[in-house]
C-alpha atoms as a PDB file:
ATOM      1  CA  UNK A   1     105.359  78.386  81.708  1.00  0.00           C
ATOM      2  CA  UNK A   2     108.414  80.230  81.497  1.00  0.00           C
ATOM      3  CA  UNK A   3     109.624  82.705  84.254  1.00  0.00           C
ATOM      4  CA  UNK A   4     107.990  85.942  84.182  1.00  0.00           C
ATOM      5  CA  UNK A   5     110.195  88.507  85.782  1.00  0.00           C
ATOM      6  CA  UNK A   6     110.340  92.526  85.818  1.00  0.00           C
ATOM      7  CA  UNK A   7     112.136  95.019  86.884  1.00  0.00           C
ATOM      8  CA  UNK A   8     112.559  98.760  87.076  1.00  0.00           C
ATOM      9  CA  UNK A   9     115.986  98.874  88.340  1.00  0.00           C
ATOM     10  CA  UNK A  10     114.518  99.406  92.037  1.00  0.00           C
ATOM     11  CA  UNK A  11     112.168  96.419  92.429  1.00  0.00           C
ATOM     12  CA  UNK A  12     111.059  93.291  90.761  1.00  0.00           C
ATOM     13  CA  UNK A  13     108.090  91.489  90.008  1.00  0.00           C
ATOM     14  CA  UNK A  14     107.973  87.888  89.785  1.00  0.00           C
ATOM     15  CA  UNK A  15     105.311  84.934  90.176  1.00  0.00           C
ATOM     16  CA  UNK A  16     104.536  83.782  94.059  1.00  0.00           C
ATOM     17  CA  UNK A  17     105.952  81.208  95.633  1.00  0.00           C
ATOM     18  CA  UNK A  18     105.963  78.601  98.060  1.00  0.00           C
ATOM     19  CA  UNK A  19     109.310  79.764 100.155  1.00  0.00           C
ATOM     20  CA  UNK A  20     107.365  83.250  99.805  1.00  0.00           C
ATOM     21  CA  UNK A  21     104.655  81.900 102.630  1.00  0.00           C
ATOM     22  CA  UNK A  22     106.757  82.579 105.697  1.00  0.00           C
ATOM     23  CA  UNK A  23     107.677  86.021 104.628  1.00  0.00           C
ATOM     24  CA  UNK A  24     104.278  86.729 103.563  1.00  0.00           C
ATOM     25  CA  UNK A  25     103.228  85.430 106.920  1.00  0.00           C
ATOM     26  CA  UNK A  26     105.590  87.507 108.683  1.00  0.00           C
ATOM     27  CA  UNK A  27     104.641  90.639 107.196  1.00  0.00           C
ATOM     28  CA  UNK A  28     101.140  90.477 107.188  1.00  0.00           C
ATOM     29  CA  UNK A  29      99.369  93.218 109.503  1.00  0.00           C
ATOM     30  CA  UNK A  30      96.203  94.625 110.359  1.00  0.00           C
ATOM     31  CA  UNK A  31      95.902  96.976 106.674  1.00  0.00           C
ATOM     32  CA  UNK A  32      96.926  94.299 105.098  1.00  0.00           C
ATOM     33  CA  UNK A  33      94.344  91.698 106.618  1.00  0.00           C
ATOM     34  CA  UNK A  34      91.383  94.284 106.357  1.00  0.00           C
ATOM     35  CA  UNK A  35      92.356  95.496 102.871  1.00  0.00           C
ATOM     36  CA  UNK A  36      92.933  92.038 101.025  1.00  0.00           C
ATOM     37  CA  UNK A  37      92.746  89.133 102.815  1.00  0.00           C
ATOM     38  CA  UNK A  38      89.664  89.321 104.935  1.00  0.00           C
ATOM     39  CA  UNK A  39      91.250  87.795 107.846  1.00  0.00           C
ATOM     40  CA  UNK A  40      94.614  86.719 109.307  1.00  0.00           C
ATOM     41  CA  UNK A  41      96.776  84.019 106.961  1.00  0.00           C
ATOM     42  CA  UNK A  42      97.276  80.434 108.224  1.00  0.00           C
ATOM     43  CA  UNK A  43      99.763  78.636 107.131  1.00  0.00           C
ATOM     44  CA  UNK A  44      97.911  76.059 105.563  1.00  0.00           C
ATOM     45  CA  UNK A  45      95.594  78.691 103.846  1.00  0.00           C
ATOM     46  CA  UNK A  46      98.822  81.149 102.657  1.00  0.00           C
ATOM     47  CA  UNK A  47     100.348  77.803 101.111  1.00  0.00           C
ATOM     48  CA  UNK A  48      96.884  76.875  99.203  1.00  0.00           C
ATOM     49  CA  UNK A  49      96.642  80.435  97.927  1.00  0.00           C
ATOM     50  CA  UNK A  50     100.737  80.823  96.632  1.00  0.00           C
ATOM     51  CA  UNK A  51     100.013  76.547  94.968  1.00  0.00           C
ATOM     52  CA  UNK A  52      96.254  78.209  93.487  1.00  0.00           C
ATOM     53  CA  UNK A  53      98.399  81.523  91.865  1.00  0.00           C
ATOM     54  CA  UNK A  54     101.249  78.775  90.833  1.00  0.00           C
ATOM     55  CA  UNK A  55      98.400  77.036  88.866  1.00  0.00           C
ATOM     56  CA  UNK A  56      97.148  79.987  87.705  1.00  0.00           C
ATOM     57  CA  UNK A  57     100.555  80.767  85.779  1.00  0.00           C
ATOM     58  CA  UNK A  58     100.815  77.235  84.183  1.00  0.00           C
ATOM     59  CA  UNK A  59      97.154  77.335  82.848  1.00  0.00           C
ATOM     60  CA  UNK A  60      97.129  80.875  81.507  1.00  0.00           C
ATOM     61  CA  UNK A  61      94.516  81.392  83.811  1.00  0.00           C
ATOM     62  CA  UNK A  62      93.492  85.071  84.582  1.00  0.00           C
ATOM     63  CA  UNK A  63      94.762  85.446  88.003  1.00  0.00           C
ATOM     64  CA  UNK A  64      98.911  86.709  87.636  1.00  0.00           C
ATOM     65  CA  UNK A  65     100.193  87.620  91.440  1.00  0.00           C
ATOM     66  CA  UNK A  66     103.701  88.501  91.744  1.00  0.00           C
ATOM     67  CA  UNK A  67     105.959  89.051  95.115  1.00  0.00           C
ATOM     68  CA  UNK A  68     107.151  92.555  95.010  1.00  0.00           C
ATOM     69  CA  UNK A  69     110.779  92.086  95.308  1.00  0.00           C
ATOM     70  CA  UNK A  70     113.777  93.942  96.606  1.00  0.00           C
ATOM     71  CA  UNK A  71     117.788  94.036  96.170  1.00  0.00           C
ATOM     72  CA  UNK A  72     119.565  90.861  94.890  1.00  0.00           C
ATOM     73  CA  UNK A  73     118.650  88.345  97.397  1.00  0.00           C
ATOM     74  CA  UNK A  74     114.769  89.658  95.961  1.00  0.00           C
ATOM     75  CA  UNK A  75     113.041  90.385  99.812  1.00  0.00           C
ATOM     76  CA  UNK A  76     109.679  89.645  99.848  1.00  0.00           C
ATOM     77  CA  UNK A  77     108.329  93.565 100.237  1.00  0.00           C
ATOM     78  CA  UNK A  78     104.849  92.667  99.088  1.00  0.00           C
ATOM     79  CA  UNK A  79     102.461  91.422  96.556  1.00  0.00           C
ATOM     80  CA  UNK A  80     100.492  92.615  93.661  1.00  0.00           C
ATOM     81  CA  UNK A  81      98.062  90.864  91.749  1.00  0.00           C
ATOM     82  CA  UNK A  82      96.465  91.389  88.589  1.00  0.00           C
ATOM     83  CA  UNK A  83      92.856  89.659  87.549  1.00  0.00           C
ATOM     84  CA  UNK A  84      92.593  89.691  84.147  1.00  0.00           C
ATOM     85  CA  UNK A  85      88.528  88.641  84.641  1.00  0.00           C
ATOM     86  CA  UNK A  86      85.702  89.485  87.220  1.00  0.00           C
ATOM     87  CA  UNK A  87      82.630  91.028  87.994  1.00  0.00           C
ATOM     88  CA  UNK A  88      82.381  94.778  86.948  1.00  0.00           C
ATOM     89  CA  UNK A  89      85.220  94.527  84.342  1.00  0.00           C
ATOM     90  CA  UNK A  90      84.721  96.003  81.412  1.00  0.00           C
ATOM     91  CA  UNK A  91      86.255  94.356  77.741  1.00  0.00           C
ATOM     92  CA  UNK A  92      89.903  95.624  78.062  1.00  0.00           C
ATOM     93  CA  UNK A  93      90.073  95.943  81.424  1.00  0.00           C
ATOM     94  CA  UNK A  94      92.314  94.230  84.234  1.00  0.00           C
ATOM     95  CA  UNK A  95      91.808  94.403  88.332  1.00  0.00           C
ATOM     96  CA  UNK A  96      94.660  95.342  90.209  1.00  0.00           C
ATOM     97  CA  UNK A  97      95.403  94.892  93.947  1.00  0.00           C
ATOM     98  CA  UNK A  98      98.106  95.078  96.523  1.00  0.00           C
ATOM     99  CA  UNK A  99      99.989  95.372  99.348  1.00  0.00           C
ATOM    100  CA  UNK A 100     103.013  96.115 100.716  1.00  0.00           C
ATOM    101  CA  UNK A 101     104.443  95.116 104.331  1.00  0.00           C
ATOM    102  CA  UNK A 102     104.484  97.442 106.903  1.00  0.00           C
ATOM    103  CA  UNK A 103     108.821  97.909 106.535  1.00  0.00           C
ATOM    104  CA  UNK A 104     108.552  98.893 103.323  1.00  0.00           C
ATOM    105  CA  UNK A 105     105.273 101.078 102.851  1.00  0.00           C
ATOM    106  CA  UNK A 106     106.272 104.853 102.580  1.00  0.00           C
ATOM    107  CA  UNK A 107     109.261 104.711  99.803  1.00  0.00           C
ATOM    108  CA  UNK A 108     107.086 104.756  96.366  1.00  0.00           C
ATOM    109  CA  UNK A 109     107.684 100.554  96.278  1.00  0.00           C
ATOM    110  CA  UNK A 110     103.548 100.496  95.645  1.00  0.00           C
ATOM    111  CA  UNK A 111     103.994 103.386  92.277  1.00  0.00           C
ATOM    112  CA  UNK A 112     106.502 101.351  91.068  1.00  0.00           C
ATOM    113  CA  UNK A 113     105.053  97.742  91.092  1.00  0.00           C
ATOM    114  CA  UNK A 114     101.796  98.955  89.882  1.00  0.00           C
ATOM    115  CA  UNK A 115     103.822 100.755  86.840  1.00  0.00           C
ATOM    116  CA  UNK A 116     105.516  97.722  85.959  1.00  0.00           C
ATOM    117  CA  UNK A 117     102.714  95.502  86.537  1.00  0.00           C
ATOM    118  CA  UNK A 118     100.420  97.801  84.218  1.00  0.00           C
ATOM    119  CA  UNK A 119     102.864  97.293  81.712  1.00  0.00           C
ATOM    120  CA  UNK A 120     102.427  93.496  81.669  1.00  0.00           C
ATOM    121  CA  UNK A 121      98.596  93.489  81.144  1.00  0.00           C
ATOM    122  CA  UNK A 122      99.410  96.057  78.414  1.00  0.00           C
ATOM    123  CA  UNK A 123     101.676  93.530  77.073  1.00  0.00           C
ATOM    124  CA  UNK A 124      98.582  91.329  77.717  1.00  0.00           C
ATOM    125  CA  UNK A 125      96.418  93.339  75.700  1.00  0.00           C
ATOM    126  CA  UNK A 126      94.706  95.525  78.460  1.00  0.00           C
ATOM    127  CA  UNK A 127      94.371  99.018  78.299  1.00  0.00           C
ATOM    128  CA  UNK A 128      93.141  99.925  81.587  1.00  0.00           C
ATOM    129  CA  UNK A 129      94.230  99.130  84.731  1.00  0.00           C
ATOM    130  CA  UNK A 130      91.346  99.651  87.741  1.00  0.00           C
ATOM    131  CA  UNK A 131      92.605  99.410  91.256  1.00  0.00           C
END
């Protein structure tokens, strides 16, 4: 698979990975654990999740999650994910979820990856993004 990366200007989007699991670690709180992960991240488990969304890029699969990204040493601000099949989908349809670390919530970051990110599964042949 080739590197998918996008940008606004402002942030970029670009696939998980493994030197993301500290920083995902670090900036994981209490919204972020109720609203997506359904518990606190381990190590072990953040590092099985970031491999599992690695595979998912090589294989075409229909899971794409991307580290929300920021300035030119790209901070890890967040992550947004995009499920291109699932339960309650309907034909043209792709799930979208995410999350932003505490530091960085409040500044539009959220408006912007889901923009850009809409635009890929438009580029994927979606038409609807449901969050």
């Amino acid at each position: 698979m080739h590197e998918v990366k996008l940008s606004d200007g402002i942030i970029a989007l670009s696939p998980l990975r493994l030197d993301d699991v500290e920083a995902h670690l670090s900036g994981e709180d209490e919204l972020l654990v109720r609203w997506l992960n359904g518990g606190p991240g381990t190590r072990e488990g953040t590092e099985a999740y970031f491999r599992h969304c690695r595979e998912q890029w090589d294989t075409a699969g229909p899971l794409r999650a991307f580290g929300i990204r920021m300035g030119a040493d790209e901070v890890l601000a967040g992550t947004i994910d995009l499920r291109f099949a699932g339960e309650g989908l309907a034909p043209g349809q792709v799930n979208v979820a995410y999350g932003l670390y505490p530091s960085w919530r409040g500044r539009g970051l959220a408006t912007r990856a889901v923009l850009l990110a809409s635009q890929y599964a438009a580029s994927e042949g979606r038409a609807e993004a449901v969050i």
